[in-house]
PDB file of N, CA and C in Angstrom:
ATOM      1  N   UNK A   1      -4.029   9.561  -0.564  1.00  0.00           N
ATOM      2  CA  UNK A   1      -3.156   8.413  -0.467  1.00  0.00           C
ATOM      3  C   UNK A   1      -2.940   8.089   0.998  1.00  0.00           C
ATOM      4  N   UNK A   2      -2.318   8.846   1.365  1.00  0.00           N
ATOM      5  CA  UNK A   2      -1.923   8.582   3.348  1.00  0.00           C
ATOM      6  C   UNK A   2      -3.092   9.467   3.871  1.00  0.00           C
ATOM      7  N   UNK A   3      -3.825   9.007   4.756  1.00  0.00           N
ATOM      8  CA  UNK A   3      -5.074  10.114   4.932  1.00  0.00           C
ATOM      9  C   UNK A   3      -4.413  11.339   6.347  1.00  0.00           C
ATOM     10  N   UNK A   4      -4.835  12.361   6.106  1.00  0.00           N
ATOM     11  CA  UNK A   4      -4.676  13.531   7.700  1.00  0.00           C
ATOM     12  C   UNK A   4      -3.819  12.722   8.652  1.00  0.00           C
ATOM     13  N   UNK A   5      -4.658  11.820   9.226  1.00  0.00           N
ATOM     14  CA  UNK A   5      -3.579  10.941  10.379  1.00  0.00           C
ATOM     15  C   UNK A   5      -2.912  10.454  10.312  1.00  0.00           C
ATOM     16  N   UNK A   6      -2.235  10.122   9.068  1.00  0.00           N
ATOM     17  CA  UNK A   6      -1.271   9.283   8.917  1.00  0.00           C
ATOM     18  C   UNK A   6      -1.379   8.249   8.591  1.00  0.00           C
ATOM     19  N   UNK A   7      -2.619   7.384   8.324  1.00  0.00           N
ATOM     20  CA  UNK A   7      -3.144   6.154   8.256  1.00  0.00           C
ATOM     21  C   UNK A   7      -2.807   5.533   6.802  1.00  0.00           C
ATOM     22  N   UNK A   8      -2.451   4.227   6.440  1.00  0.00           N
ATOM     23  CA  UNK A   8      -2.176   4.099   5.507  1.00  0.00           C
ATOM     24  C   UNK A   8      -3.334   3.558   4.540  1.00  0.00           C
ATOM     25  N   UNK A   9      -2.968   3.662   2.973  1.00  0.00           N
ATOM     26  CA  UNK A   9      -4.638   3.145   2.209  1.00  0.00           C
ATOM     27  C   UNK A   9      -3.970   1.328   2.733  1.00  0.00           C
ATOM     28  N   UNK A  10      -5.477   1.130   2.830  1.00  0.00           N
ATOM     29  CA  UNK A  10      -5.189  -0.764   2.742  1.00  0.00           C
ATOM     30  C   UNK A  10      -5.688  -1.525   1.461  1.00  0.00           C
ATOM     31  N   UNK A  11      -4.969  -2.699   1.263  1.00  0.00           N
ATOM     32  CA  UNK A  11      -4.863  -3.292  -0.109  1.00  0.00           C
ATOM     33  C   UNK A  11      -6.475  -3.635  -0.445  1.00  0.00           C
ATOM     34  N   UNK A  12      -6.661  -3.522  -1.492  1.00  0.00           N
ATOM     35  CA  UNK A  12      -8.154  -4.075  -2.276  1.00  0.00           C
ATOM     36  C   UNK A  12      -8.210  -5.156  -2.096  1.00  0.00           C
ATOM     37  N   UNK A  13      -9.811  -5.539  -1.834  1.00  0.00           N
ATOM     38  CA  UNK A  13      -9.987  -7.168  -1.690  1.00  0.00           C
ATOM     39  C   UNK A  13      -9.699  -7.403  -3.288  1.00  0.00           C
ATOM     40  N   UNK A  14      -9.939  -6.760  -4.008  1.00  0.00           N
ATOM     41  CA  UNK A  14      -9.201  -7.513  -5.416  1.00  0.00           C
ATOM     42  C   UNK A  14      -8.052  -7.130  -6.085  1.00  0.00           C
ATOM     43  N   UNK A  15      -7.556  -7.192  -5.008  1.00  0.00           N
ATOM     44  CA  UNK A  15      -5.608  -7.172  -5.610  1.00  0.00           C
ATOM     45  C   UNK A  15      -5.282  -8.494  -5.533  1.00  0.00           C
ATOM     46  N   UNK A  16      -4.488  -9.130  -5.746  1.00  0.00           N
ATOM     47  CA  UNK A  16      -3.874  -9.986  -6.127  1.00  0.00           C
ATOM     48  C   UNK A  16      -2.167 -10.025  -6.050  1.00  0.00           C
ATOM     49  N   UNK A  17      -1.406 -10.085  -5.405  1.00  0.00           N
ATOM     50  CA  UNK A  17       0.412  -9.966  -4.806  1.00  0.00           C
ATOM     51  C   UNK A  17       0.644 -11.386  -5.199  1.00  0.00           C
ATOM     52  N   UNK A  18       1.692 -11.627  -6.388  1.00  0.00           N
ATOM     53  CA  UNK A  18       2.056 -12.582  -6.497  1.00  0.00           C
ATOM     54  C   UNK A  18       4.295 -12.174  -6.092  1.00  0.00           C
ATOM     55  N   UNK A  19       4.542 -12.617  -5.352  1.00  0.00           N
ATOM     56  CA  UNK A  19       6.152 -12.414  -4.916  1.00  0.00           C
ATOM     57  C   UNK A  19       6.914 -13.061  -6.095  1.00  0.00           C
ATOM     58  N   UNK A  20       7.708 -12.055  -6.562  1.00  0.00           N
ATOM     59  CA  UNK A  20       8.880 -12.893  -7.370  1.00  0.00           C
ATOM     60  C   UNK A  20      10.396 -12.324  -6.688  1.00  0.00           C
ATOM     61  N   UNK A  21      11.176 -13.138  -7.329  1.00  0.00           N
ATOM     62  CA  UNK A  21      12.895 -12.977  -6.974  1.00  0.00           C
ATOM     63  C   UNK A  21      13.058 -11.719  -7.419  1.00  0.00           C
ATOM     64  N   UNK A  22      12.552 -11.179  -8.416  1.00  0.00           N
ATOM     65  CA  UNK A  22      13.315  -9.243  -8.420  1.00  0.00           C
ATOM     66  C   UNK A  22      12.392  -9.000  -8.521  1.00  0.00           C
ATOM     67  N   UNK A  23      11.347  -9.043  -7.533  1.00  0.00           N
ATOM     68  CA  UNK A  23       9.532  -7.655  -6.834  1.00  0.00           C
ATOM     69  C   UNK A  23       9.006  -8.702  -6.763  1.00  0.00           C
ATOM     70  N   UNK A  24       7.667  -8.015  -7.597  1.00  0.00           N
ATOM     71  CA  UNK A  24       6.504  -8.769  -7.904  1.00  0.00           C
ATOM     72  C   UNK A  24       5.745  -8.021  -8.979  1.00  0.00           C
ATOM     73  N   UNK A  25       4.454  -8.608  -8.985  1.00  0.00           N
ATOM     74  CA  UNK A  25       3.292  -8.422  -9.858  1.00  0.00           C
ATOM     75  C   UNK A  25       2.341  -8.347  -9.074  1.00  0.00           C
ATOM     76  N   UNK A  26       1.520  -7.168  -9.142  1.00  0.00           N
ATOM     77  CA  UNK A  26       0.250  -6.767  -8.283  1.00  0.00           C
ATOM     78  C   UNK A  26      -0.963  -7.071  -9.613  1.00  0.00           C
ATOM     79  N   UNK A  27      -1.690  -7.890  -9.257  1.00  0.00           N
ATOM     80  CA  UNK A  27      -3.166  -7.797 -10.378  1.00  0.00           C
ATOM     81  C   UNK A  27      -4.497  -7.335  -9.952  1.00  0.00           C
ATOM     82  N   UNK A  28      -4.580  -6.490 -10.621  1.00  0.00           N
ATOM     83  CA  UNK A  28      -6.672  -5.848  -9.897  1.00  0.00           C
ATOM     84  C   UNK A  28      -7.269  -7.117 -10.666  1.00  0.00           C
ATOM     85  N   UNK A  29      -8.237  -7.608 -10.040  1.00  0.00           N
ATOM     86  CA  UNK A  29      -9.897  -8.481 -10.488  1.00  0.00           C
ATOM     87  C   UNK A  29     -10.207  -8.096 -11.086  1.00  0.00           C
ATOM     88  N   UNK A  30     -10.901  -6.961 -10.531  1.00  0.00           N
ATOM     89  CA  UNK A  30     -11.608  -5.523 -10.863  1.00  0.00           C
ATOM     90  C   UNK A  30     -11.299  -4.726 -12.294  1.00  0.00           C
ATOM     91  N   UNK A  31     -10.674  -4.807 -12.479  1.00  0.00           N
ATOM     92  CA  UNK A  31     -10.126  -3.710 -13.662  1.00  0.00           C
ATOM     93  C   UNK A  31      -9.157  -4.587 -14.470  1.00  0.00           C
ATOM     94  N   UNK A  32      -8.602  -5.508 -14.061  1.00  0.00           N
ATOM     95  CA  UNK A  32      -7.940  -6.218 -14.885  1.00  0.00           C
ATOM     96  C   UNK A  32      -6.513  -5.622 -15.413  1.00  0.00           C
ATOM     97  N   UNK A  33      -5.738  -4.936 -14.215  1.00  0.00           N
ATOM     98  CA  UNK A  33      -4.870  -4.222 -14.880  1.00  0.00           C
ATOM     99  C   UNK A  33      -3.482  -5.031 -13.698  1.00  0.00           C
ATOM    100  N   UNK A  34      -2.168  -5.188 -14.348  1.00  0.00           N
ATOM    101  CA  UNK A  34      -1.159  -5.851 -14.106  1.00  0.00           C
ATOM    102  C   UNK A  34      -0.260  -5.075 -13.420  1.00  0.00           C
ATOM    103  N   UNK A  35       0.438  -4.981 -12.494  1.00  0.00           N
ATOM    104  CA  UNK A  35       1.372  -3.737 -11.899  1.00  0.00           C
ATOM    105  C   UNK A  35       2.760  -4.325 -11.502  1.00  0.00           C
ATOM    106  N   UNK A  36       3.559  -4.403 -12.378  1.00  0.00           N
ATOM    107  CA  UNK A  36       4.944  -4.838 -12.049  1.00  0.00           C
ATOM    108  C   UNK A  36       5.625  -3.948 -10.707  1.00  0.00           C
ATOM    109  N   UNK A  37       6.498  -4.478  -9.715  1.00  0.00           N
ATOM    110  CA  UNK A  37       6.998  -3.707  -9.016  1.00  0.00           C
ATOM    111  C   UNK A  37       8.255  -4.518  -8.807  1.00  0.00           C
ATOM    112  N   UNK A  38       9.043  -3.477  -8.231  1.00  0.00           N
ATOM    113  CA  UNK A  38      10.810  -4.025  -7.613  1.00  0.00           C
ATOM    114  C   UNK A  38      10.598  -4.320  -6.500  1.00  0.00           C
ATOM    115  N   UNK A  39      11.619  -4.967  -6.138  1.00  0.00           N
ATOM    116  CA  UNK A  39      11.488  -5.406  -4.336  1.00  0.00           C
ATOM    117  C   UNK A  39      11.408  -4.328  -3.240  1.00  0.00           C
ATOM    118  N   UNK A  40      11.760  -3.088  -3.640  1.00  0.00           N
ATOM    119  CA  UNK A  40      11.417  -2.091  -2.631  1.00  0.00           C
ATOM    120  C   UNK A  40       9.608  -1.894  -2.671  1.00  0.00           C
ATOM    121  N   UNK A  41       9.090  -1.874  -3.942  1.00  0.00           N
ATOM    122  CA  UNK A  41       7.841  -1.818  -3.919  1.00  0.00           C
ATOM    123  C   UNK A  41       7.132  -3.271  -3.393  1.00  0.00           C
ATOM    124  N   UNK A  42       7.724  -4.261  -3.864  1.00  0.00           N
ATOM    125  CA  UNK A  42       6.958  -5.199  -3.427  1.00  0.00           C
ATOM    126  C   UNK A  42       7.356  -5.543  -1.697  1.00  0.00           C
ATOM    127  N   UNK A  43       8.255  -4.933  -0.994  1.00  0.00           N
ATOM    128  CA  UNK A  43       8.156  -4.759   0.524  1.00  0.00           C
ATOM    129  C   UNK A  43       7.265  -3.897   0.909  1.00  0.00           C
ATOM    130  N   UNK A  44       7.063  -2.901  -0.214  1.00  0.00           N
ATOM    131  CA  UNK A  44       6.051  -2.022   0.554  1.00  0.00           C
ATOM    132  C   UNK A  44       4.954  -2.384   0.710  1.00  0.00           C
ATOM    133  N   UNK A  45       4.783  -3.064  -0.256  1.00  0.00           N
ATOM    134  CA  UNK A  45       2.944  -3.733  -0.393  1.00  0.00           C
ATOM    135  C   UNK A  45       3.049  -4.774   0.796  1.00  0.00           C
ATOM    136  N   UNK A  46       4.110  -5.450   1.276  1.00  0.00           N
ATOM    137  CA  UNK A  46       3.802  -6.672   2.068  1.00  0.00           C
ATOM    138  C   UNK A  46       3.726  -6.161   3.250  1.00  0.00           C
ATOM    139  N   UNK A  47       4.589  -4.467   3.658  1.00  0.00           N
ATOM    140  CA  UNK A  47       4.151  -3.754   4.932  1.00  0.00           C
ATOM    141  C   UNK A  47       2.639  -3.055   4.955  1.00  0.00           C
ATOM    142  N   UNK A  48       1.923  -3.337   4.157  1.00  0.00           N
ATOM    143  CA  UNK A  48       0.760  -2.650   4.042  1.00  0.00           C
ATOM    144  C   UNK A  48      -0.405  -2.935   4.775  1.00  0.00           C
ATOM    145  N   UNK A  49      -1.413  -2.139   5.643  1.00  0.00           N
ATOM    146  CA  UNK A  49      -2.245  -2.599   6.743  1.00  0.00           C
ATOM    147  C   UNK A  49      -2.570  -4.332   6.310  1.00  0.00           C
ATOM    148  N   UNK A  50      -2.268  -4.789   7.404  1.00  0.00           N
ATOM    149  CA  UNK A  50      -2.278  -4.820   9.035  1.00  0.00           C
ATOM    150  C   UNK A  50      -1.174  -4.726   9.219  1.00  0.00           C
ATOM    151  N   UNK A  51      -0.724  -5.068   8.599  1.00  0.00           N
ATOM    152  CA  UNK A  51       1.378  -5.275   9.013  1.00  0.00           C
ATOM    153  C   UNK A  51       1.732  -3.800   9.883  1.00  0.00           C
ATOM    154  N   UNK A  52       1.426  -3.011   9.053  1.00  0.00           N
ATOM    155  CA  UNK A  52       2.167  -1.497   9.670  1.00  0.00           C
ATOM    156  C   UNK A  52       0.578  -1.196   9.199  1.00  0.00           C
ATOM    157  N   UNK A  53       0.497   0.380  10.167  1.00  0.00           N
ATOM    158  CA  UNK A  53      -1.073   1.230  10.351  1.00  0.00           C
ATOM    159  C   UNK A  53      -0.661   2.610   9.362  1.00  0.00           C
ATOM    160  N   UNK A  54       0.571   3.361  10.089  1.00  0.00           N
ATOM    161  CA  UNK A  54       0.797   4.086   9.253  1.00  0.00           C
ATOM    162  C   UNK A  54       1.911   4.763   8.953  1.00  0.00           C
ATOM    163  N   UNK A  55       1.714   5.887   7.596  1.00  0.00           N
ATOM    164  CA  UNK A  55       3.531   5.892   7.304  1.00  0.00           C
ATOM    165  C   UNK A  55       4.523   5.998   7.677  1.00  0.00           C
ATOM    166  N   UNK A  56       4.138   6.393   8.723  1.00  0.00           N
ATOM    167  CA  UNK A  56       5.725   6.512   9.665  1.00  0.00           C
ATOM    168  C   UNK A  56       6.099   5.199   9.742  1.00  0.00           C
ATOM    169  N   UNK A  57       5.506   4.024  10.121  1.00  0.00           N
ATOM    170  CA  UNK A  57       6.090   2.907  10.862  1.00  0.00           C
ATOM    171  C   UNK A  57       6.211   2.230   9.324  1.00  0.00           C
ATOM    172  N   UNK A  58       5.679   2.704   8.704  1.00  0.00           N
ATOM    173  CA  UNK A  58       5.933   1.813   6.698  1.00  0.00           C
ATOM    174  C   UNK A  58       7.267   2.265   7.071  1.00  0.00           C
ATOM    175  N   UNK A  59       7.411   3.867   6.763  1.00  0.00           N
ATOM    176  CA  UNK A  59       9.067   4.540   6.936  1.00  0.00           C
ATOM    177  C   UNK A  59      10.212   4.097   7.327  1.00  0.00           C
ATOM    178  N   UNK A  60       9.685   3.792   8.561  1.00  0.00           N
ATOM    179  CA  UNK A  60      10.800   3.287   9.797  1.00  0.00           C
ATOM    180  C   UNK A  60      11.196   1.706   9.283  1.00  0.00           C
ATOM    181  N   UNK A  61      10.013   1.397   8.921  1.00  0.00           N
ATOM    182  CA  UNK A  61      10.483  -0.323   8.618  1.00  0.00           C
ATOM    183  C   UNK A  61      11.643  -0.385   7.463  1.00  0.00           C
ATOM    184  N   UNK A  62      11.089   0.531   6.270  1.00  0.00           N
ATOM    185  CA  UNK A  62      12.028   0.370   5.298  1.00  0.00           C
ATOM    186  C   UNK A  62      13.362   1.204   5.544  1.00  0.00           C
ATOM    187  N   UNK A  63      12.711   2.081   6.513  1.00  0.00           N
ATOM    188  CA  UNK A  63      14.479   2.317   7.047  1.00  0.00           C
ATOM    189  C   UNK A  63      15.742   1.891   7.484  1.00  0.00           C
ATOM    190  N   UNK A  64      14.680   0.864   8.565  1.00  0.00           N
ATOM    191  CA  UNK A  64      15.764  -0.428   9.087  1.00  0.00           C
ATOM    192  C   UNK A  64      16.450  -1.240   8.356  1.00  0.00           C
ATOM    193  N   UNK A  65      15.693  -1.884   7.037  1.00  0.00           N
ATOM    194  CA  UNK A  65      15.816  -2.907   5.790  1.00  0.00           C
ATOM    195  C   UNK A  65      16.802  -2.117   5.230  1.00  0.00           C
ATOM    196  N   UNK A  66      16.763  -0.777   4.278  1.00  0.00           N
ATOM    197  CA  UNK A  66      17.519  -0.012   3.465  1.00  0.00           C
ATOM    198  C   UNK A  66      18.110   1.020   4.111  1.00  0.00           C
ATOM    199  N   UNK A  67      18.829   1.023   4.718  1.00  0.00           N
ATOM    200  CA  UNK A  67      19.942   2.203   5.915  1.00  0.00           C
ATOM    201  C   UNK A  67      20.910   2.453   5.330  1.00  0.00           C
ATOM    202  N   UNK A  68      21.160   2.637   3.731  1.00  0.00           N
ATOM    203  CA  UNK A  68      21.770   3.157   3.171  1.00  0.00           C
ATOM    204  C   UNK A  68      21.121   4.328   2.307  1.00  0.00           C
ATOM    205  N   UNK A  69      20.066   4.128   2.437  1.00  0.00           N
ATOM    206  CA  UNK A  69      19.092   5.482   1.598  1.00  0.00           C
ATOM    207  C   UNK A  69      18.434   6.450   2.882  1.00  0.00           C
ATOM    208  N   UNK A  70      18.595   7.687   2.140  1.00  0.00           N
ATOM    209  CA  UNK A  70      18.093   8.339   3.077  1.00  0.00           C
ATOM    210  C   UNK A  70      16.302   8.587   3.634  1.00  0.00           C
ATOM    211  N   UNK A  71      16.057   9.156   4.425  1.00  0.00           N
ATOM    212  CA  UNK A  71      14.514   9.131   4.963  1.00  0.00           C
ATOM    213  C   UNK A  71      14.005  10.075   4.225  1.00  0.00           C
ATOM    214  N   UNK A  72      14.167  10.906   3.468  1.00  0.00           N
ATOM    215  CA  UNK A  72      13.555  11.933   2.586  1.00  0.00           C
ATOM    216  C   UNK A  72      13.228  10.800   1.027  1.00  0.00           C
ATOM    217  N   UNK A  73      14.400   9.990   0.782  1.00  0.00           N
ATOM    218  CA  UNK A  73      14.291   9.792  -0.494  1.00  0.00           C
ATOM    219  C   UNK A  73      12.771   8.374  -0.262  1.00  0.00           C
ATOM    220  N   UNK A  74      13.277   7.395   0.957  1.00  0.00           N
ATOM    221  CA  UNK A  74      12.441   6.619   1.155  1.00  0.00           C
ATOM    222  C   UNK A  74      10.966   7.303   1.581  1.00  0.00           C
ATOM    223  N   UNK A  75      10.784   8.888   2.080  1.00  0.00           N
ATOM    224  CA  UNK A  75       9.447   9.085   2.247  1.00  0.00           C
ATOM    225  C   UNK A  75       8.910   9.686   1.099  1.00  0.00           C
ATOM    226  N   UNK A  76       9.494   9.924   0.021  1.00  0.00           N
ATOM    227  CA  UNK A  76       8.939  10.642  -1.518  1.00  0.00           C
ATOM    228  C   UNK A  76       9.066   9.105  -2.479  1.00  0.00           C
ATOM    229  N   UNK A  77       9.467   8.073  -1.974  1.00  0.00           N
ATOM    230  CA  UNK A  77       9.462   6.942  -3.306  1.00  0.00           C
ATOM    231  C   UNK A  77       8.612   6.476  -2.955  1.00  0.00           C
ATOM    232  N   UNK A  78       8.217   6.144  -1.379  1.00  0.00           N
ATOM    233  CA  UNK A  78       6.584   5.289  -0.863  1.00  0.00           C
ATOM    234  C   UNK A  78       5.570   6.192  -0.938  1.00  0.00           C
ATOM    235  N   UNK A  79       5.462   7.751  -0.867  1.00  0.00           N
ATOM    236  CA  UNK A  79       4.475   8.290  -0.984  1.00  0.00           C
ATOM    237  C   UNK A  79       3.890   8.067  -2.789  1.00  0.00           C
ATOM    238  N   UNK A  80       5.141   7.945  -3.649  1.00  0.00           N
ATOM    239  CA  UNK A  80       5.006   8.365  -5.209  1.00  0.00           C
ATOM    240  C   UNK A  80       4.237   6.265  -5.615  1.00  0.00           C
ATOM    241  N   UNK A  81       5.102   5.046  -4.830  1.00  0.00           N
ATOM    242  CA  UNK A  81       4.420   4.424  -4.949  1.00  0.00           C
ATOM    243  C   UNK A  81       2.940   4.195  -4.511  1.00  0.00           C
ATOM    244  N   UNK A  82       2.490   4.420  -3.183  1.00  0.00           N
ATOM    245  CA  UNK A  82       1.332   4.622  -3.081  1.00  0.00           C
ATOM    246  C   UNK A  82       0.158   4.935  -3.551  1.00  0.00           C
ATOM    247  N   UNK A  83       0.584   6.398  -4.326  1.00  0.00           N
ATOM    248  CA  UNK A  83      -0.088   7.447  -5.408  1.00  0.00           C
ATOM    249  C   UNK A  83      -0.696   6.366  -6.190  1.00  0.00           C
ATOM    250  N   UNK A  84       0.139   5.551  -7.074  1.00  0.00           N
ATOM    251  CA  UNK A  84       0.379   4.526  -7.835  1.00  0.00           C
ATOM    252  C   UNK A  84      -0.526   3.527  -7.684  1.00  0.00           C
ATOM    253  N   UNK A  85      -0.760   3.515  -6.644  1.00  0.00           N
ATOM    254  CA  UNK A  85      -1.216   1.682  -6.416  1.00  0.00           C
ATOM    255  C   UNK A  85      -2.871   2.271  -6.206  1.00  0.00           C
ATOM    256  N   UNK A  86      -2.952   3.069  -5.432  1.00  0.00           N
ATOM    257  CA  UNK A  86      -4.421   4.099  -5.045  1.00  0.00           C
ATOM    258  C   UNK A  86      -4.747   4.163  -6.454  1.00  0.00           C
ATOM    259  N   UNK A  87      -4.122   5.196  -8.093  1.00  0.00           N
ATOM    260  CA  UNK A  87      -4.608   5.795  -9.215  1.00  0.00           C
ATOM    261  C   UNK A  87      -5.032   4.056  -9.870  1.00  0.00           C
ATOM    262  N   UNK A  88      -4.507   3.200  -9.310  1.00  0.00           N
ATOM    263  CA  UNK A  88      -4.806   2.024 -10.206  1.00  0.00           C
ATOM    264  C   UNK A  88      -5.475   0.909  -9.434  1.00  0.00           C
ATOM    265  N   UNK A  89      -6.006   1.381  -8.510  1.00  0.00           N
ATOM    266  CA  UNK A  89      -7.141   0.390  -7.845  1.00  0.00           C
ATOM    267  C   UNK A  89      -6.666  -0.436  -7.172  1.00  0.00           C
ATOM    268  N   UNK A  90      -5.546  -0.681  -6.247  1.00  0.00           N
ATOM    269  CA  UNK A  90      -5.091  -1.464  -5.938  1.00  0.00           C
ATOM    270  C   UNK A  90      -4.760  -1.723  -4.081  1.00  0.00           C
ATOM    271  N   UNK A  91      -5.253  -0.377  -3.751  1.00  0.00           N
ATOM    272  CA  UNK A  91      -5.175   0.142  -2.311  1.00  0.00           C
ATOM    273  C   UNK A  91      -6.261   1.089  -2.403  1.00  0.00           C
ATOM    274  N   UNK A  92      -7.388   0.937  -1.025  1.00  0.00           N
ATOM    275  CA  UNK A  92      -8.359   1.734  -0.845  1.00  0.00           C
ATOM    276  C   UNK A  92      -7.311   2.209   0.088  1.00  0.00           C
ATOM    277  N   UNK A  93      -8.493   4.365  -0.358  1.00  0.00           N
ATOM    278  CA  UNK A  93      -7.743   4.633   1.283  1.00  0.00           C
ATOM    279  C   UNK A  93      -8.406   4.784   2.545  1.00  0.00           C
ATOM    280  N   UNK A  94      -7.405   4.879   3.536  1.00  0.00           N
ATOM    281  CA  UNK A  94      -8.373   4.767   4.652  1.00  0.00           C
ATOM    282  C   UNK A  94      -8.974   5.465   4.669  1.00  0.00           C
ATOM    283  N   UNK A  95     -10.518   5.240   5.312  1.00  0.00           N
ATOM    284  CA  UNK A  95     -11.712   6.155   5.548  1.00  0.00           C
ATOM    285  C   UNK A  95     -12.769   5.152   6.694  1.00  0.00           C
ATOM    286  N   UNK A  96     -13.517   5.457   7.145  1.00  0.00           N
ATOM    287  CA  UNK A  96     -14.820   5.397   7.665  1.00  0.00           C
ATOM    288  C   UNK A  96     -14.915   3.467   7.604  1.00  0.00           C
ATOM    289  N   UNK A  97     -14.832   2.840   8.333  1.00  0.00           N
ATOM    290  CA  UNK A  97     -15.379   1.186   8.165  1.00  0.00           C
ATOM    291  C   UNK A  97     -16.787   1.685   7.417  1.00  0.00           C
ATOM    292  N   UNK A  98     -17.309   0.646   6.375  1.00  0.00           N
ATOM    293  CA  UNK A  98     -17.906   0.781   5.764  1.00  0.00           C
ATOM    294  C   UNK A  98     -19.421   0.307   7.213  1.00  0.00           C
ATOM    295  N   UNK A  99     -20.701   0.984   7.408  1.00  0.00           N
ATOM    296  CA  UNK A  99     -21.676   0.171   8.228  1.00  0.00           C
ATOM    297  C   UNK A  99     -22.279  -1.450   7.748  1.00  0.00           C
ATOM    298  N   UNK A 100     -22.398  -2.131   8.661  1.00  0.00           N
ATOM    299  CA  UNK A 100     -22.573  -3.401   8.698  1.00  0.00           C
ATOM    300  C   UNK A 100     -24.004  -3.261   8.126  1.00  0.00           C
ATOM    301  N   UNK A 101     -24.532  -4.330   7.266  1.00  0.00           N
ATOM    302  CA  UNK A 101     -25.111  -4.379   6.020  1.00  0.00           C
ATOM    303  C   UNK A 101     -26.641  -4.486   6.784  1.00  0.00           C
ATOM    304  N   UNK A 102     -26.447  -4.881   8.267  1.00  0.00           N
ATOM    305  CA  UNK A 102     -28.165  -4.807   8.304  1.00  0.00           C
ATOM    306  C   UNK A 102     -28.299  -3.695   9.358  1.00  0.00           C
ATOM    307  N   UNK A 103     -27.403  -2.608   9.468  1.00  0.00           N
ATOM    308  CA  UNK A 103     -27.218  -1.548   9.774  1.00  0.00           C
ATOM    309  C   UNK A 103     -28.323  -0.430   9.409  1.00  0.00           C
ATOM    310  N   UNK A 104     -29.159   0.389   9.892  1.00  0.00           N
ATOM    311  CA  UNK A 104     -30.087   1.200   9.195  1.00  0.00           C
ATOM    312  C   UNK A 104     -29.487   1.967   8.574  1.00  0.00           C
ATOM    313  N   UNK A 105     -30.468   1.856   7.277  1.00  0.00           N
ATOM    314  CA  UNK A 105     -29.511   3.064   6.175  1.00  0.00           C
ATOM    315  C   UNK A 105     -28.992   2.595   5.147  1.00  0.00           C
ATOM    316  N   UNK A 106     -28.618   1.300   5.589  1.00  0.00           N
ATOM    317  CA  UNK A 106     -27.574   0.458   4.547  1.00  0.00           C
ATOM    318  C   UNK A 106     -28.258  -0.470   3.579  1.00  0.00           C
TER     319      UNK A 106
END
């Protein structure tokens, strides 16, 4: 989910973030599967690379926003959403830029 460095997964070219008044709705292309979220989740997805690189600064952001919850509870609810969004196709994680297609090898 968060790789060694800290880096965060970034959203699938086939996700789909539609914003509503209480969250949103995340949709895969791909798989065709629907992902309701609350507004804490649907801030998280909107801090998601490029916005913020990695979890700490996801952390810190939703720290600033929600400074009534603590930093343990906000770093086990974004790690548990993450999990979430990664098991259902919805965030690759970071790894390796893929090589450019007329790249040898490729």
């Amino acid at each position: 989910m968060v790789s060694q460095d800290g880096l965060l997964p970034k959203p699938s070219e086939t996700a789909i973030f539609r914003a509503l008044p209480e969250g949103g709705v995340l949709f895969s292309t791909s798989s065709e599967v629907y992902f309701g979220v609350n507004q804490v989740g649907a801030r998280i997805w909107e801090l998601l690379p490029p916005v913020t690189r990695t979890f700490e600064e996801l952390c810190a952001a939703l720290l600033t926003e929600y400074s009534d919850v603590g930093r343990e509870v906000i770093e086990g609810d974004a790690r548990r959403f993450l999990e979430q969004l990664l098991s259902n196709g919805l965030v690759l994680p970071h790894g390796p830029e893929a090589p450019p297609s007329d790249a040898p090898g490729a």
